[in-house]
Protein backbone atom coordinates (compact mmCIF):
# COMPACT_ATOMS: atom_id res chain seq x y z
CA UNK A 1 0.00 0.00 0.00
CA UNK A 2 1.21 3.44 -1.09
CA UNK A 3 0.19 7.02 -0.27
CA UNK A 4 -0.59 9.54 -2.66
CA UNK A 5 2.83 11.17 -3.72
CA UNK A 6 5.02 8.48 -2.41
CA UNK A 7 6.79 6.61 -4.92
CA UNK A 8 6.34 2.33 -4.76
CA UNK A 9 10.32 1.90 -4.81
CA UNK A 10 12.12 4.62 -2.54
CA UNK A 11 15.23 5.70 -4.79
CA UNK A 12 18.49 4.44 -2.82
CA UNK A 13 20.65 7.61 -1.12
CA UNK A 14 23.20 9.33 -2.96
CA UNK A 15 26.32 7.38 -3.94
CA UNK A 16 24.72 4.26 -1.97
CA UNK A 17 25.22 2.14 -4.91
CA UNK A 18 27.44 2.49 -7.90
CA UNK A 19 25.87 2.48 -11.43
CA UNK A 20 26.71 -0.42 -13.04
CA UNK A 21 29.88 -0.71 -14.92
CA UNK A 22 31.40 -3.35 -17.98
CA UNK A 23 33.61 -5.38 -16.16
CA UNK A 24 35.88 -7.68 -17.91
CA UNK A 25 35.84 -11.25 -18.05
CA UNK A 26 38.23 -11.69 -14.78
CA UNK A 27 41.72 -13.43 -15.92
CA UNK A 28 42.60 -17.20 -15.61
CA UNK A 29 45.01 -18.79 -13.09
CA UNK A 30 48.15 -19.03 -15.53
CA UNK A 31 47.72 -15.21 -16.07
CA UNK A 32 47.88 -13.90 -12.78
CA UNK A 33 50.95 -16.27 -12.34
CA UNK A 34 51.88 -14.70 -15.86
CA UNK A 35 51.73 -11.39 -13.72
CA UNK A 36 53.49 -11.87 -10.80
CA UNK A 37 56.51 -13.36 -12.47
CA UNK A 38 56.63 -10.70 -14.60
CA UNK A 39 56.49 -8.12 -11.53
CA UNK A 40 59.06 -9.79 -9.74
CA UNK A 41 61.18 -9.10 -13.18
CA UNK A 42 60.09 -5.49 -13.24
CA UNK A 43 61.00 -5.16 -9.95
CA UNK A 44 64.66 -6.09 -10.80
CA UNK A 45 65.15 -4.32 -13.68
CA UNK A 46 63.55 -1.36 -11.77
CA UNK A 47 66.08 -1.86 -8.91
CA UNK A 48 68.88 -1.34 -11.06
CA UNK A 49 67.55 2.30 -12.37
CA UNK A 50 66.83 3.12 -8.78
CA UNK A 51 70.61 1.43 -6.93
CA UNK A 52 72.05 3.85 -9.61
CA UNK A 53 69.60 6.93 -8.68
CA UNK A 54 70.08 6.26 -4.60
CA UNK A 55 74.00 6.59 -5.35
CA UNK A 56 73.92 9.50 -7.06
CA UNK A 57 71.71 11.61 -5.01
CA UNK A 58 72.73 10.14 -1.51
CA UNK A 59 76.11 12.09 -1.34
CA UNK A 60 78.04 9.67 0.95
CA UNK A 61 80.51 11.20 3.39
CA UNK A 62 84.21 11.68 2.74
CA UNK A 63 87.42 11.99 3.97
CA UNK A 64 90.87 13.55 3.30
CA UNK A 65 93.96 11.87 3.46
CA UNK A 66 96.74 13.13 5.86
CA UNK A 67 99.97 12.55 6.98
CA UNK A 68 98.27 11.23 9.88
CA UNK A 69 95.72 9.02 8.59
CA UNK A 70 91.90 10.30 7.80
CA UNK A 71 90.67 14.09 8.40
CA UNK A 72 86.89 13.38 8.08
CA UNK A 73 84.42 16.40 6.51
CA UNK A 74 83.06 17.75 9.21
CA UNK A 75 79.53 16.96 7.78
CA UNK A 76 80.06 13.35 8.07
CA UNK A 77 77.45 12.00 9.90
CA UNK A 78 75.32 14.03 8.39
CA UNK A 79 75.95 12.81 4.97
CA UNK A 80 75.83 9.18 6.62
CA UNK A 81 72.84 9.33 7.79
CA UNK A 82 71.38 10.98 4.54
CA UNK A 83 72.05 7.76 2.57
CA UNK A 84 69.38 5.68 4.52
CA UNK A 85 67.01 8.48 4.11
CA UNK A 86 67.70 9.02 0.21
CA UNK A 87 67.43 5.52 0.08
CA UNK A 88 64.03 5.84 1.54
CA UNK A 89 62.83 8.53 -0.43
CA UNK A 90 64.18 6.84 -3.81
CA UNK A 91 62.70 3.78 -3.25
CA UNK A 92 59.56 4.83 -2.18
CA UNK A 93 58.93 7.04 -5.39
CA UNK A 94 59.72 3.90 -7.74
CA UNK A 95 57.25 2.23 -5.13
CA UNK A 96 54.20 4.87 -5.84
CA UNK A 97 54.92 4.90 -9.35
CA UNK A 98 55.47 1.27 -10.09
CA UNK A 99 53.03 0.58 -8.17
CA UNK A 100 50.10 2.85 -9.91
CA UNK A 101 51.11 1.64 -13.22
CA UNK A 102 50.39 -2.07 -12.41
CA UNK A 103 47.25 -1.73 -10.27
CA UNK A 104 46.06 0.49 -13.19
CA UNK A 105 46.56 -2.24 -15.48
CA UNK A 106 45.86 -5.01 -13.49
CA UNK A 107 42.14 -4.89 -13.14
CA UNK A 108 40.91 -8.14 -14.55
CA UNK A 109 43.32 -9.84 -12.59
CA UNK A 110 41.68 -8.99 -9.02
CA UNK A 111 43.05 -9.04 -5.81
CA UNK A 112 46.09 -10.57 -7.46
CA UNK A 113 47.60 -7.58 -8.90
CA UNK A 114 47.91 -6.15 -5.34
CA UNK A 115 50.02 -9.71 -4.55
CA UNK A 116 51.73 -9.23 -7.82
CA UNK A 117 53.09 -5.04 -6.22
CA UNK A 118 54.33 -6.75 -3.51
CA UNK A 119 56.48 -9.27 -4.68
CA UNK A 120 57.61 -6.12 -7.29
CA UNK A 121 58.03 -4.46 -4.36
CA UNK A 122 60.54 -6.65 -2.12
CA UNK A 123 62.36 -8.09 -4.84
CA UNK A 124 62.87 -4.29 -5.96
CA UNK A 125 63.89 -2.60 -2.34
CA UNK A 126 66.30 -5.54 -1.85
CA UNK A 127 67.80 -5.15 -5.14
CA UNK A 128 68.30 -1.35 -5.20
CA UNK A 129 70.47 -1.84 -1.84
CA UNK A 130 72.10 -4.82 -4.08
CA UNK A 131 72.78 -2.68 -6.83
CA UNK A 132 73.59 0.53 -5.48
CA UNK A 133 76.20 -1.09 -2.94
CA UNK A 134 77.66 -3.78 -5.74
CA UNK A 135 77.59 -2.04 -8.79
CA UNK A 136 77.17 1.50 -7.98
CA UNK A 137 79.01 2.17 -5.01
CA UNK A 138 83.03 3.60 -4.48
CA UNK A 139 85.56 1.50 -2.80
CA UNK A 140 86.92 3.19 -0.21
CA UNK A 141 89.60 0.45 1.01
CA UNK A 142 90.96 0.53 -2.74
CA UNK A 143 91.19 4.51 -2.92
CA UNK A 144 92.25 4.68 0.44
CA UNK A 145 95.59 2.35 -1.13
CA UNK A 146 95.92 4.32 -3.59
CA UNK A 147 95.62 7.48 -2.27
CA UNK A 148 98.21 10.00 -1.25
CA UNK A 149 98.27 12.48 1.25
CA UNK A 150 95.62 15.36 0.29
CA UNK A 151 93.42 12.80 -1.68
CA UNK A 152 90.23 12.95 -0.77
CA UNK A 153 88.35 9.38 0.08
CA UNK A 154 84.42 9.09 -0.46
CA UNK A 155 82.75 6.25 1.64
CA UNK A 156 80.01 3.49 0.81
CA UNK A 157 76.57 3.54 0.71
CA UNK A 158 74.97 1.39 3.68
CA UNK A 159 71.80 1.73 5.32
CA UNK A 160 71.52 2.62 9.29
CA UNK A 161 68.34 0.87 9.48
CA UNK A 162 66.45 -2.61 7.91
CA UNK A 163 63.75 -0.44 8.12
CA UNK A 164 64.34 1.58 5.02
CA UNK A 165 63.73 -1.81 3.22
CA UNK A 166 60.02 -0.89 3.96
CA UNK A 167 59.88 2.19 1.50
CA UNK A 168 59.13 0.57 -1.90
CA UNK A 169 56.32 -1.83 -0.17
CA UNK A 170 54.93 1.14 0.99
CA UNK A 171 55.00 3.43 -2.14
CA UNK A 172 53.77 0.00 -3.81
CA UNK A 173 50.89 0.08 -1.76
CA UNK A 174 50.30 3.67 -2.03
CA UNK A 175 50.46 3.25 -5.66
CA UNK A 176 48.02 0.47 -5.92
CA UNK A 177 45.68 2.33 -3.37
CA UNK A 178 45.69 4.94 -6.24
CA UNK A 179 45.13 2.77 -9.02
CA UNK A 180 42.36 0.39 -7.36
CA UNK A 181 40.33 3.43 -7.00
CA UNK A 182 40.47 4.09 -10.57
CA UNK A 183 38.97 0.31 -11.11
CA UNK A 184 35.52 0.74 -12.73
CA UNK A 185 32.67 0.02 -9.65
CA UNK A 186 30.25 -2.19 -10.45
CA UNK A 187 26.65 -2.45 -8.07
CA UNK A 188 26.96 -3.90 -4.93
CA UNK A 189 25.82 -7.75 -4.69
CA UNK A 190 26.91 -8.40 -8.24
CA UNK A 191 29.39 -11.15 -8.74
CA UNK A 192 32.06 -10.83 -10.72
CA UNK A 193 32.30 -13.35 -14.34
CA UNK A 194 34.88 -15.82 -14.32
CA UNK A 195 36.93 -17.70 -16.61
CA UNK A 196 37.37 -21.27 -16.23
């Protein structure tokens, strides 16, 4: 029974439901597989760009040679400590952006894709320190042979703090936070096709 002026279905409130939305077919078990191999490659091959990046901004301390041994700059701890937190702010950048791309991209493959940023996401922080400290990174025990008195030594990169490891997994996440929200809605209750 309805009253004069009252509608027979009340109209749900505003932004209650989402109007429907195509959603694609959802993607099949080898694909998402497909995509988190193929992360875990990015990941590396990101982790190279960023070792060399986190070397060349991070500054690391030096020291100049004396008669006497090693006169360090007298911004050396400074500088030390400003190679964890370049390492930090390096990492987590190729996090948020690495991250975005694939969760942007990654919509028929679910809840998956935000496994797949993960696994990007380790396998690139531990990398970059990899990189940066194998390939990237001065030798300050073969300068400090070959120096002579006035030569000026520049130390390693090393991080204060396993801790730091933490900043692409967070920019990841950050990232794929951004790009899930892009993800067309679809109406509440409605499942979601499958592939077999």
């Amino acid at each position: 029974m309805t009253f004069p002026g009252v509608p027979d279905a009340l109209t749900p409130w505003p932004g209650a439901a989402y109007p429907p939305a195509p959603e694609p077919q959802t993607s099949s078990v080898a694909a998402k597989i497909v995509l988190v191999v193929a992360c875990a490659v990015a990941g590396a091959l990101l982790a190279l760009a960023a070792g060399w990046v986190w070397v060349a901004v991070a500054h690391p301390p030096t020291a100049k040679v004396t008669a006497d041994g090693l006169a360090f700059d007298p911004s050396y701890y400074d500088r030390a400590a400003g190679i964890t937190l370049w390492f930090i702010v390096v990492t987590l950048a190729f996090g948020i952006v690495s991250g975005l791309v694939v969760a942007w991209r990654g919509y028929r493959h679910g809840v998956v894709t935000v496994l797949a940023i993960l696994v990007m996401s380790v396998v690139g922080s531990l990398l970059t320190h990899w990189f940066g400290h194998r390939l990237f990174d001065a030798d300050p025990e073969a300068q400090f042979k070959a120096a002579e008195v006035g030569d000026i030594i520049t130390f390693g990169v090393e991080l204060d703090t396993m801790t730091a490891y933490l900043g692409w997994p967070v920019g990841g996440m950050i990232g794929a936070l951004a790009g899930v929200s892009g993800w067309p809605k679809r109406p509440i209750g409605s499942p979601s096709p499958r592939v077999e």
